[in-house]
N, C-alpha and C. Protein backbone atom coordinates (compact mmCIF):
# COMPACT_ATOMS: atom_id res chain seq x y z
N UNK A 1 1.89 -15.40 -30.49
CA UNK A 1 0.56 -15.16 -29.96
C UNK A 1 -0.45 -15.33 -31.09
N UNK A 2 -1.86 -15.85 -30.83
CA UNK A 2 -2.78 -16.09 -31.91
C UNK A 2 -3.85 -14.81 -31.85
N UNK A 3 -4.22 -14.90 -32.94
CA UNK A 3 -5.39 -13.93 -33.19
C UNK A 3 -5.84 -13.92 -32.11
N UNK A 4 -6.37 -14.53 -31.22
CA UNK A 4 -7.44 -14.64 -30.42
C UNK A 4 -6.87 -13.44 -28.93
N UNK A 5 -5.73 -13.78 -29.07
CA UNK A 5 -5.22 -13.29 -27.94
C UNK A 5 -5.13 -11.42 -27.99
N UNK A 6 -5.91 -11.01 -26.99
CA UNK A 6 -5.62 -10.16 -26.64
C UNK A 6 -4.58 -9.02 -26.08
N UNK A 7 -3.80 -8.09 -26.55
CA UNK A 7 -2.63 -7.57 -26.26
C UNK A 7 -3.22 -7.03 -25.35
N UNK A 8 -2.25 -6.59 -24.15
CA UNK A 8 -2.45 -5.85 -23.24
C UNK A 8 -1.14 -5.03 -22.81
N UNK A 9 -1.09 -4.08 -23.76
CA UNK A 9 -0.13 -2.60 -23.63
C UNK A 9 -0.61 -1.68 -22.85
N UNK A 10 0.50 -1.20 -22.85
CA UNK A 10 0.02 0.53 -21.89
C UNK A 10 -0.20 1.13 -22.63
N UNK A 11 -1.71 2.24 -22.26
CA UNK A 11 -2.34 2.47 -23.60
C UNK A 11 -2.00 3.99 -22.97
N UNK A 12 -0.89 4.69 -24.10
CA UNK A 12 -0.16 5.63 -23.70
C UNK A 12 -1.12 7.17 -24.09
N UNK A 13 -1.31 6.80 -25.49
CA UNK A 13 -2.09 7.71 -26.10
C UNK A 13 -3.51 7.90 -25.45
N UNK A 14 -4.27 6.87 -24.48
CA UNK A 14 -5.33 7.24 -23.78
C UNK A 14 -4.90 7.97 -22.56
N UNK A 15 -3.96 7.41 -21.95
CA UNK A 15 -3.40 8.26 -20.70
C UNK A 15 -3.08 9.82 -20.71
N UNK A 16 -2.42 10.19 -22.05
CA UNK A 16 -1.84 11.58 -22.29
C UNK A 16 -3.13 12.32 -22.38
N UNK A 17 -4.34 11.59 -23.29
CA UNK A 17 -5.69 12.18 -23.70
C UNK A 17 -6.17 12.48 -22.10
N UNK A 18 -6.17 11.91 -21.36
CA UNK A 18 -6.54 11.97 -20.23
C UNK A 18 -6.33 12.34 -19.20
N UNK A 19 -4.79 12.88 -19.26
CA UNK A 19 -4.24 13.76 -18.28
C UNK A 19 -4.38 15.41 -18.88
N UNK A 20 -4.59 15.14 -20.24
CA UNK A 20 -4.95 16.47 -20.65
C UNK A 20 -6.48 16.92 -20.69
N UNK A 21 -7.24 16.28 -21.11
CA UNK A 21 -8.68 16.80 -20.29
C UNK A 21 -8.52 17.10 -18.72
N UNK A 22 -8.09 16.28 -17.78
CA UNK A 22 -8.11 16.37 -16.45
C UNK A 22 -7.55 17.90 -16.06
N UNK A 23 -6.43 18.01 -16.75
CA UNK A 23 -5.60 19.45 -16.42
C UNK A 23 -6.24 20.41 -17.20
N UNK A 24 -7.41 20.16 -18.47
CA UNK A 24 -8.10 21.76 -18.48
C UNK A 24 -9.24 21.52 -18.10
N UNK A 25 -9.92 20.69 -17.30
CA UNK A 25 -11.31 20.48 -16.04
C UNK A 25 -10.35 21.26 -15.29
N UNK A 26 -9.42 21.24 -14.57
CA UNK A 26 -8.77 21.62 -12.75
C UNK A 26 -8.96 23.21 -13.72
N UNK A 27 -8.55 23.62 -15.12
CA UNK A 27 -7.93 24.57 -15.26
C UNK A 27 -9.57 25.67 -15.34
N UNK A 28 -10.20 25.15 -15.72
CA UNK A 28 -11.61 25.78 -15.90
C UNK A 28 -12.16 26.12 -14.39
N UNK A 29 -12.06 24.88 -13.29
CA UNK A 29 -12.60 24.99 -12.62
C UNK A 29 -11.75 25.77 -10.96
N UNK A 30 -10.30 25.57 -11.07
CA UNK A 30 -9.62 26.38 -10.50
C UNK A 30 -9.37 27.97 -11.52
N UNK A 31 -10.17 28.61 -12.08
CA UNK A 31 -10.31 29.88 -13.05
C UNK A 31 -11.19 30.48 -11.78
N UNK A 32 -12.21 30.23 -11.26
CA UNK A 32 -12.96 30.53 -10.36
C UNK A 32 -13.18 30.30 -8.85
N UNK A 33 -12.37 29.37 -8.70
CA UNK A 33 -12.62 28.99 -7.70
C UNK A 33 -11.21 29.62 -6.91
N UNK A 34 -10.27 29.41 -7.13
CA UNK A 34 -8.49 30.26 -6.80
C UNK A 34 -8.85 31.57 -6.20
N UNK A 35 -9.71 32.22 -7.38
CA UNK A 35 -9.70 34.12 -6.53
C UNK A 35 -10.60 33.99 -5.59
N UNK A 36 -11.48 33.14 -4.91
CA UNK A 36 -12.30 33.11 -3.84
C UNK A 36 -11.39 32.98 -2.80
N UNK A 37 -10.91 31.73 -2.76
CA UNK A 37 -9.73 31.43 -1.97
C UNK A 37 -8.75 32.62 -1.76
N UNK A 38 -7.84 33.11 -2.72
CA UNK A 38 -6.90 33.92 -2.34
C UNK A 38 -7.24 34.93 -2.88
N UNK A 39 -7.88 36.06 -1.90
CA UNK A 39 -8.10 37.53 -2.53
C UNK A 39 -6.97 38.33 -2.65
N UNK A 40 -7.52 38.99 -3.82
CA UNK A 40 -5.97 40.41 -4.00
C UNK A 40 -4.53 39.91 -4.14
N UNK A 41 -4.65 38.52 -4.62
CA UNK A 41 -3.53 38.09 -5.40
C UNK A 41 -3.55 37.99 -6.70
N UNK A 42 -2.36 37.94 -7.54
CA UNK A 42 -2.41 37.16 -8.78
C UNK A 42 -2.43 35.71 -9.25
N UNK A 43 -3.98 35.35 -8.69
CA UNK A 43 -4.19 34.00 -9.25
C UNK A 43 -4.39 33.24 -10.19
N UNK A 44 -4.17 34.03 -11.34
CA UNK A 44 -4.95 33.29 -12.73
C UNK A 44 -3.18 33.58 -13.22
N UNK A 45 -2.13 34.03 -12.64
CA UNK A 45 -1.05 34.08 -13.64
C UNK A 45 -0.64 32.78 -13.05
N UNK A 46 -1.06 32.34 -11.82
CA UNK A 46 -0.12 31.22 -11.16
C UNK A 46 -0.94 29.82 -11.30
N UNK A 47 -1.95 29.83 -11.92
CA UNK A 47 -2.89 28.46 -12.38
C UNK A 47 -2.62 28.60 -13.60
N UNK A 48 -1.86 29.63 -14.54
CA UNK A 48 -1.81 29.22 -16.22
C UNK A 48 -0.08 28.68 -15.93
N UNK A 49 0.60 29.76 -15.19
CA UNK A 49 1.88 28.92 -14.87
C UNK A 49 1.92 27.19 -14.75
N UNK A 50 1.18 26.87 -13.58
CA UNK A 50 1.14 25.65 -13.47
C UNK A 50 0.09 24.81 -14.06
N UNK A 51 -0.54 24.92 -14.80
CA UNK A 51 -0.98 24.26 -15.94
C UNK A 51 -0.16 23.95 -16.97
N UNK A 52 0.19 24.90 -17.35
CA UNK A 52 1.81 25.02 -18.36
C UNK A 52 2.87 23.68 -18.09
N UNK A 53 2.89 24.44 -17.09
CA UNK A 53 4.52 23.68 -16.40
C UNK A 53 4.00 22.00 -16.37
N UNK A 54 3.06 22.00 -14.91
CA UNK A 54 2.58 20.75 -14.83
C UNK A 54 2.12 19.55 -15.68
N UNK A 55 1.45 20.31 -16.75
CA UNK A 55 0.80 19.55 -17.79
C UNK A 55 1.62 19.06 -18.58
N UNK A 56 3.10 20.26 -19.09
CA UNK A 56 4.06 19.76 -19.95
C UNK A 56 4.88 18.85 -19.53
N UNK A 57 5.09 18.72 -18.13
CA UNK A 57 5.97 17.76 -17.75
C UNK A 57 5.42 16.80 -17.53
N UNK A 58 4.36 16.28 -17.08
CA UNK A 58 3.52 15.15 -17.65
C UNK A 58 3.35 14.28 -18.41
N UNK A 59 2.78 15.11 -19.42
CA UNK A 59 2.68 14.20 -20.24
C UNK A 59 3.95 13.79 -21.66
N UNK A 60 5.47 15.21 -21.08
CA UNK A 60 6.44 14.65 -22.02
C UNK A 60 6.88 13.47 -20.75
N UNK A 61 7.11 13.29 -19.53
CA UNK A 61 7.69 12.30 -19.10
C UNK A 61 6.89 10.85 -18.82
N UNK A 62 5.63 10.82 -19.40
CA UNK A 62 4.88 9.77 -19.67
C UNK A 62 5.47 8.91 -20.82
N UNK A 63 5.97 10.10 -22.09
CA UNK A 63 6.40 9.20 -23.10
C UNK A 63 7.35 7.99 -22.70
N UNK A 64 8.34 8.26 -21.80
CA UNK A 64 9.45 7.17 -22.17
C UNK A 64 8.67 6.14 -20.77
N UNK A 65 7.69 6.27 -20.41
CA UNK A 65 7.02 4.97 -19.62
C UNK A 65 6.29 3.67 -20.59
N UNK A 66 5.41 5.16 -21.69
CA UNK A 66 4.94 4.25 -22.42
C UNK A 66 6.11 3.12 -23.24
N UNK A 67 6.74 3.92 -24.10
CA UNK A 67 7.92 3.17 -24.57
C UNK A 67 8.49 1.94 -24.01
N UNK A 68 8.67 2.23 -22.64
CA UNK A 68 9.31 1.02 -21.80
C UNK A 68 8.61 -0.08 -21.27
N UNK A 69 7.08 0.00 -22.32
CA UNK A 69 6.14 -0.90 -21.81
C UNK A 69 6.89 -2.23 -22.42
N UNK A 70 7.38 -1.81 -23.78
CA UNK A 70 7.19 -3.14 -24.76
C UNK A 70 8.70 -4.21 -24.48
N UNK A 71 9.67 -3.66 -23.37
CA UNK A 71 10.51 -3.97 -22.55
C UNK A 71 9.93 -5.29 -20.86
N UNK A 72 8.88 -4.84 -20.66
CA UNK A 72 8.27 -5.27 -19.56
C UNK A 72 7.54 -4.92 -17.97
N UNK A 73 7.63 -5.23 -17.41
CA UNK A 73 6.74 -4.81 -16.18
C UNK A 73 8.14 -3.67 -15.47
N UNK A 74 9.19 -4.28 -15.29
CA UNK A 74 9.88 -3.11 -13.97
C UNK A 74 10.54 -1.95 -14.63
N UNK A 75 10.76 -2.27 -15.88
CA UNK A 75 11.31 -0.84 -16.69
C UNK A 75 10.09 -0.04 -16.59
N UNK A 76 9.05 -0.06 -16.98
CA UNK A 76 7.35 0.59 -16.39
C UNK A 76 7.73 1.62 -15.56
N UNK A 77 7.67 0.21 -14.55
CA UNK A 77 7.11 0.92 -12.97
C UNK A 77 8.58 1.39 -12.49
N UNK A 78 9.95 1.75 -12.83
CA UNK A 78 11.11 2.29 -12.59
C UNK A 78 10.70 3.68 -13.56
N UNK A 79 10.06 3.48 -14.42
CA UNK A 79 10.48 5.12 -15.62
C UNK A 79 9.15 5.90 -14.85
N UNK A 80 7.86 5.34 -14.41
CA UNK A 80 6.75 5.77 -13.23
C UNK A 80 7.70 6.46 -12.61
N UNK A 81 8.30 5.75 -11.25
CA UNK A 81 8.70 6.33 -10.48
C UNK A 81 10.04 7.85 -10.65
N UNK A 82 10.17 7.33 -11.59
CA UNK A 82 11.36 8.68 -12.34
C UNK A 82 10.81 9.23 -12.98
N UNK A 83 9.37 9.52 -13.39
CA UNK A 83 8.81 10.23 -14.03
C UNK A 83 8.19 11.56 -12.90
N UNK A 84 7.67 10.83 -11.54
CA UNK A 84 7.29 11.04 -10.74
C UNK A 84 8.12 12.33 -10.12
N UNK A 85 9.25 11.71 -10.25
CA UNK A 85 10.49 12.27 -9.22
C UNK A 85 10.61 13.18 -9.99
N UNK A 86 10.82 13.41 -11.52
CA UNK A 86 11.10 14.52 -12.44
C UNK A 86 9.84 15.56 -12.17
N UNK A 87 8.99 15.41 -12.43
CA UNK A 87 7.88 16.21 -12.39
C UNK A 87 8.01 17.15 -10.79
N UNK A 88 8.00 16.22 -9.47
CA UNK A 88 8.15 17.21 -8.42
C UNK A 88 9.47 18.13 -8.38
N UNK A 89 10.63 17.54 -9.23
CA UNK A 89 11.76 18.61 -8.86
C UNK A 89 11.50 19.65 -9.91
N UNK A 90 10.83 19.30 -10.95
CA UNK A 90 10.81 20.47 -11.98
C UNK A 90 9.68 21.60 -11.12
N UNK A 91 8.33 21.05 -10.85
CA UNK A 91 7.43 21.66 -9.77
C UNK A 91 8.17 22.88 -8.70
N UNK A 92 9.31 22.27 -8.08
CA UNK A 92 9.52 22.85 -6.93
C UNK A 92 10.92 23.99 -7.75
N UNK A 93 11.29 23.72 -8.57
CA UNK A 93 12.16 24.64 -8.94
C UNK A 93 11.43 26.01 -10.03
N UNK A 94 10.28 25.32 -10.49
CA UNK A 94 9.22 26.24 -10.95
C UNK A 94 8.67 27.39 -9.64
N UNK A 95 8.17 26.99 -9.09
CA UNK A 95 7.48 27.71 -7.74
C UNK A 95 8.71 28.32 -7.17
N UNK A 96 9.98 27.97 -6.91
CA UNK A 96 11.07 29.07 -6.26
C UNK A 96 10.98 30.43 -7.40
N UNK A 97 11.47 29.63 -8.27
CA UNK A 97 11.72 30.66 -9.45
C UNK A 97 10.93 31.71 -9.37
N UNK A 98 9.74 31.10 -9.78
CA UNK A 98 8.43 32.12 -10.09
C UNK A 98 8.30 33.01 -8.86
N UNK A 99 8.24 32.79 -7.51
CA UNK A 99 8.24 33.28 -6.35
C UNK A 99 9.60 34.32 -6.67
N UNK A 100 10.61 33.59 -6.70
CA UNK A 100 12.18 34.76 -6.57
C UNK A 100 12.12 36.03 -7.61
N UNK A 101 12.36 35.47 -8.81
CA UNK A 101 12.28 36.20 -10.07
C UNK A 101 11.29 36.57 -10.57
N UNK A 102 10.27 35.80 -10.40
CA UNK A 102 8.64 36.80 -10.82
C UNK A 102 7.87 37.74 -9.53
N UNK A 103 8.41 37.31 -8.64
CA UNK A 103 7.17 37.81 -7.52
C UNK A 103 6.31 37.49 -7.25
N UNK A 104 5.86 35.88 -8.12
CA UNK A 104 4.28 35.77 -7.73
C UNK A 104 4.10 34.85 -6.08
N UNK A 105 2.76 34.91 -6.05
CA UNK A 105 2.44 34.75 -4.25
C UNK A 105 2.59 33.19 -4.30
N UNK A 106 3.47 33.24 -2.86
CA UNK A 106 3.76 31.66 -2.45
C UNK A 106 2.38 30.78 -2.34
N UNK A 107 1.23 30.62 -1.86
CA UNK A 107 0.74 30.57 -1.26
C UNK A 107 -0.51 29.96 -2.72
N UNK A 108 -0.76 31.09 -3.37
CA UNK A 108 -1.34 30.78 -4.97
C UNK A 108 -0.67 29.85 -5.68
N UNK A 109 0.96 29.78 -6.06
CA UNK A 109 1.77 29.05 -6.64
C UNK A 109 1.65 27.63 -6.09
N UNK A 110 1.98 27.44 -5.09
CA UNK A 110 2.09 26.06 -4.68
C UNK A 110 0.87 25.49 -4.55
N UNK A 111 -0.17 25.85 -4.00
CA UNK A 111 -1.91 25.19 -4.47
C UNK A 111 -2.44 25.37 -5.82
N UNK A 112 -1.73 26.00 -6.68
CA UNK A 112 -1.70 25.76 -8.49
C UNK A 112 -1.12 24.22 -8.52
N UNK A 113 0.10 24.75 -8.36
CA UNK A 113 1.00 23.25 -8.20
C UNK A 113 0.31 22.04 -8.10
N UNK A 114 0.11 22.54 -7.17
CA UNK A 114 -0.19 20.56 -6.43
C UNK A 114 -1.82 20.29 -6.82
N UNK A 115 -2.83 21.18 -7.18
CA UNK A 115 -4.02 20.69 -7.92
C UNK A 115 -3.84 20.33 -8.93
N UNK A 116 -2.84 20.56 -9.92
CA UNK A 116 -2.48 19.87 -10.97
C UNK A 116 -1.44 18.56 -10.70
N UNK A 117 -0.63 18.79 -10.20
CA UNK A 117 0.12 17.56 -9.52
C UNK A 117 -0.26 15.93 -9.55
N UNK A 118 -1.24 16.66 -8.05
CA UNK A 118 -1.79 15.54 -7.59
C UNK A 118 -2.72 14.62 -8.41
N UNK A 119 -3.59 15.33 -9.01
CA UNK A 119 -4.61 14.36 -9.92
C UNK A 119 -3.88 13.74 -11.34
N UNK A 120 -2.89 14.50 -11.87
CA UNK A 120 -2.00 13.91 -13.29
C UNK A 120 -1.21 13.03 -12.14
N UNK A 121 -0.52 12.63 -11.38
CA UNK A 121 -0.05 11.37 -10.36
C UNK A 121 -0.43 10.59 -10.52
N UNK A 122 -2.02 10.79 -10.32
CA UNK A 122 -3.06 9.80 -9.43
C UNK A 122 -3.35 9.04 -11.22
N UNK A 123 -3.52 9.59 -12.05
CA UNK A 123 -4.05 9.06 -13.81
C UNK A 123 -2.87 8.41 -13.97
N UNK A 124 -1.42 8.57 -13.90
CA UNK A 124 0.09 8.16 -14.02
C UNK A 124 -0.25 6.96 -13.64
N UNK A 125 -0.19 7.05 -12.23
CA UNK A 125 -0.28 5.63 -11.25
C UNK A 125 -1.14 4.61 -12.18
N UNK A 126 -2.52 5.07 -11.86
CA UNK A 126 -3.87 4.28 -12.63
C UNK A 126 -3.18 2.89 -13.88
N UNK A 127 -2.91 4.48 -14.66
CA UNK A 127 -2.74 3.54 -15.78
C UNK A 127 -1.07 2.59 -16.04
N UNK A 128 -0.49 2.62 -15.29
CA UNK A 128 0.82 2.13 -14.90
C UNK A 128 0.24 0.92 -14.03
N UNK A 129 -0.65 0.94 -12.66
CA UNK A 129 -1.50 0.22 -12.37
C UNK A 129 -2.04 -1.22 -12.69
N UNK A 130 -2.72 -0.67 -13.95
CA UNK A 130 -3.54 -1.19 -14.79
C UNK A 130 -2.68 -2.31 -15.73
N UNK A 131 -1.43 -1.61 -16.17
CA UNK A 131 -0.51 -2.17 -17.18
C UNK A 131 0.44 -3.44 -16.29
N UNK A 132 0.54 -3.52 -14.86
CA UNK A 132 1.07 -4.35 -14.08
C UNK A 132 0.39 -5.57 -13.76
N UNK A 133 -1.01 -5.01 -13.50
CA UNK A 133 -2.02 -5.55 -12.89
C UNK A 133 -2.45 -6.64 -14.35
N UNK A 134 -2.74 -6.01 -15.62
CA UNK A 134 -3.03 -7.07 -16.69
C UNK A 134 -1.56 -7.48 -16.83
N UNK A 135 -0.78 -8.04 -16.86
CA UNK A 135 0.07 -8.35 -17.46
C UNK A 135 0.42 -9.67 -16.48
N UNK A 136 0.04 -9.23 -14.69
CA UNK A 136 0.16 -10.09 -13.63
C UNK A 136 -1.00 -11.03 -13.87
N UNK A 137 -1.87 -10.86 -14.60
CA UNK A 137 -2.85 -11.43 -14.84
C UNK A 137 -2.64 -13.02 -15.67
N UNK A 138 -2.10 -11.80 -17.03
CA UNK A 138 -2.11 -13.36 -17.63
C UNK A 138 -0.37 -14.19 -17.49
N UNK A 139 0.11 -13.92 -16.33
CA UNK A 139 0.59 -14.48 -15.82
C UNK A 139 0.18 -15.70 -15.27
N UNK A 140 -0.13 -15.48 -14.35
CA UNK A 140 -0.92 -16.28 -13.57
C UNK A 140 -2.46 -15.98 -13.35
N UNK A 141 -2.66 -17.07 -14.36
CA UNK A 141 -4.66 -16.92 -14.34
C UNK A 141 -5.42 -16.84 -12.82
N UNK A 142 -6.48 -16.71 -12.88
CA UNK A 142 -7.21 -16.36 -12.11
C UNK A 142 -7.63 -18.40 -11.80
N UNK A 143 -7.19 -18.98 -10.54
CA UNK A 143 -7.66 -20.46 -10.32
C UNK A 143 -6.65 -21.08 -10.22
N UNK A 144 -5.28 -20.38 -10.56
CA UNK A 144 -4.13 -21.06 -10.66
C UNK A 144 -3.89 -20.67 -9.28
N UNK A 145 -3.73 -19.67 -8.77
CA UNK A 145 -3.44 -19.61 -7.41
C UNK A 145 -1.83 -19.49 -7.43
N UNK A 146 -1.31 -19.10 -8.71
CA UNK A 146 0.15 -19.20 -8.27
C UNK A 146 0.93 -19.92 -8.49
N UNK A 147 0.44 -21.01 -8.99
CA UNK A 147 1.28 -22.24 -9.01
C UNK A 147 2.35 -22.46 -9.76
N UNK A 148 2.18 -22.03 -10.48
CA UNK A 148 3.71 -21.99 -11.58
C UNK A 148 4.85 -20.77 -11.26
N UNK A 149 5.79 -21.40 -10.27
CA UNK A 149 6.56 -20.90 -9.69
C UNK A 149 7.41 -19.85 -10.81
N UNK A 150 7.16 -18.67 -10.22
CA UNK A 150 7.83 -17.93 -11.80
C UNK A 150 9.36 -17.91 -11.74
N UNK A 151 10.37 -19.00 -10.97
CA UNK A 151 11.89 -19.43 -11.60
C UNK A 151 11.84 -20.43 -12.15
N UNK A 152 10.58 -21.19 -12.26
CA UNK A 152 10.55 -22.23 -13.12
C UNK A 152 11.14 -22.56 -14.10
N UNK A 153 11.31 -23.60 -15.03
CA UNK A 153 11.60 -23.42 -16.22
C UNK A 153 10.03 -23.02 -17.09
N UNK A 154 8.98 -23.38 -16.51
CA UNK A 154 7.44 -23.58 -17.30
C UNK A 154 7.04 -21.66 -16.43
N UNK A 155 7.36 -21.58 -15.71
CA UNK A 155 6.99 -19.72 -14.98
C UNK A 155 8.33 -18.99 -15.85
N UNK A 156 9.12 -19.53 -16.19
CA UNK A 156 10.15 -18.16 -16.79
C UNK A 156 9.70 -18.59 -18.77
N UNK A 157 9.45 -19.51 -18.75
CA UNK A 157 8.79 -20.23 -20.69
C UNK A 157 7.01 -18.97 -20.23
N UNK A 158 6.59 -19.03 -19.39
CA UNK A 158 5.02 -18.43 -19.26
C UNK A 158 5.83 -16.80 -19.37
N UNK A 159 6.60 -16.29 -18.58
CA UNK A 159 7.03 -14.60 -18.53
C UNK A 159 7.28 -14.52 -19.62
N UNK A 160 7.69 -15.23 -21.09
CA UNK A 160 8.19 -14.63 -22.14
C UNK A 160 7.47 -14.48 -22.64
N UNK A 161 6.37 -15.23 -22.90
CA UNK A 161 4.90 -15.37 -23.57
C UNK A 161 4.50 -13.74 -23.56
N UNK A 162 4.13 -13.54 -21.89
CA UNK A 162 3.66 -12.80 -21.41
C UNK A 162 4.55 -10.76 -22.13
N UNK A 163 5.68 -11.48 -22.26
CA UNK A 163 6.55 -9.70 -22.33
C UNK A 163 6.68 -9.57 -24.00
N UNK A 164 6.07 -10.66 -24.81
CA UNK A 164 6.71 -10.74 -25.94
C UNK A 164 5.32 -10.02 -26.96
């Protein structure tokens, strides 16, 4: 590749920066907003729980996505989807637990949960997204329409370009 050329990695270290602002915005702003919602519970033990939990599993199972960028597009979007899958079973075995062995309220726990959840997902996706989407790019330029059949010998000579 020449100077000129632009890399286009998964930019791991912006994603983690960014799932971690996102999870202490929810955490500031579910601080106040949780005890409106659920009175005469313990809501601030079950939004630091799942801040904790959520946030740590996040952004440690982001690492081995980033890693698997410099491999190519489906190792990515396979360690995404197993990142995904890790995070809800750790989630749901967090919330039994905490419910069985701590006592805290079903009801607080699982809308901790999933406000953190859902939006670190939604930044996951994005930038996983993003890393498919440029990479499909300079694949196949924008005018080509496709044309370079990617079993080609000139579409599989263009994918190496592209992963290397």
């Amino acid at each position: 590749m020449s100077a000129n050329t632009p890399q286009h990695g998964f930019r791991l270290g912006l994603t983690m920066l960014t799932m971690l602002l996102v999870s202490l915005m929810i955490l500031a702003i579910g601080w106040f907003a949780l005890p409106k919602v659920f009175v005469d519970q313990n809501v601030h033990s079950c939004l630091l729980l799942a801040f904790g939990v959520v946030t740590g599993v996040s952004l440690l199972s982001l690492i081995p996505v980033g890693l698997l960028a410099l491999r190519g597009l489906m190792p990515v979007v396979v360690a995404g989807f197993a990142s995904i899958g890790l995070r809800l079973v750790v989630c749901l075995g967090v919330a039994i637990y905490a419910n069985h062995a701590l006592g805290m309220a079903k009801f607080p726990l699982v809308a901790s949960l999933m406000i953190f959840y859902l939006p670190l997902m939604g930044i996951e996706m994005a930038a996983i997204s993003r890393f498919v989407w440029q990479k499909d790019s300079i694949a196949y330029p924008v005018g080509t329409q496709g044309q370079v059949a990617p079993d080609s010998d000139a579409g599989i000579a263009k994918m190496a370009e592209v992963t290397e």
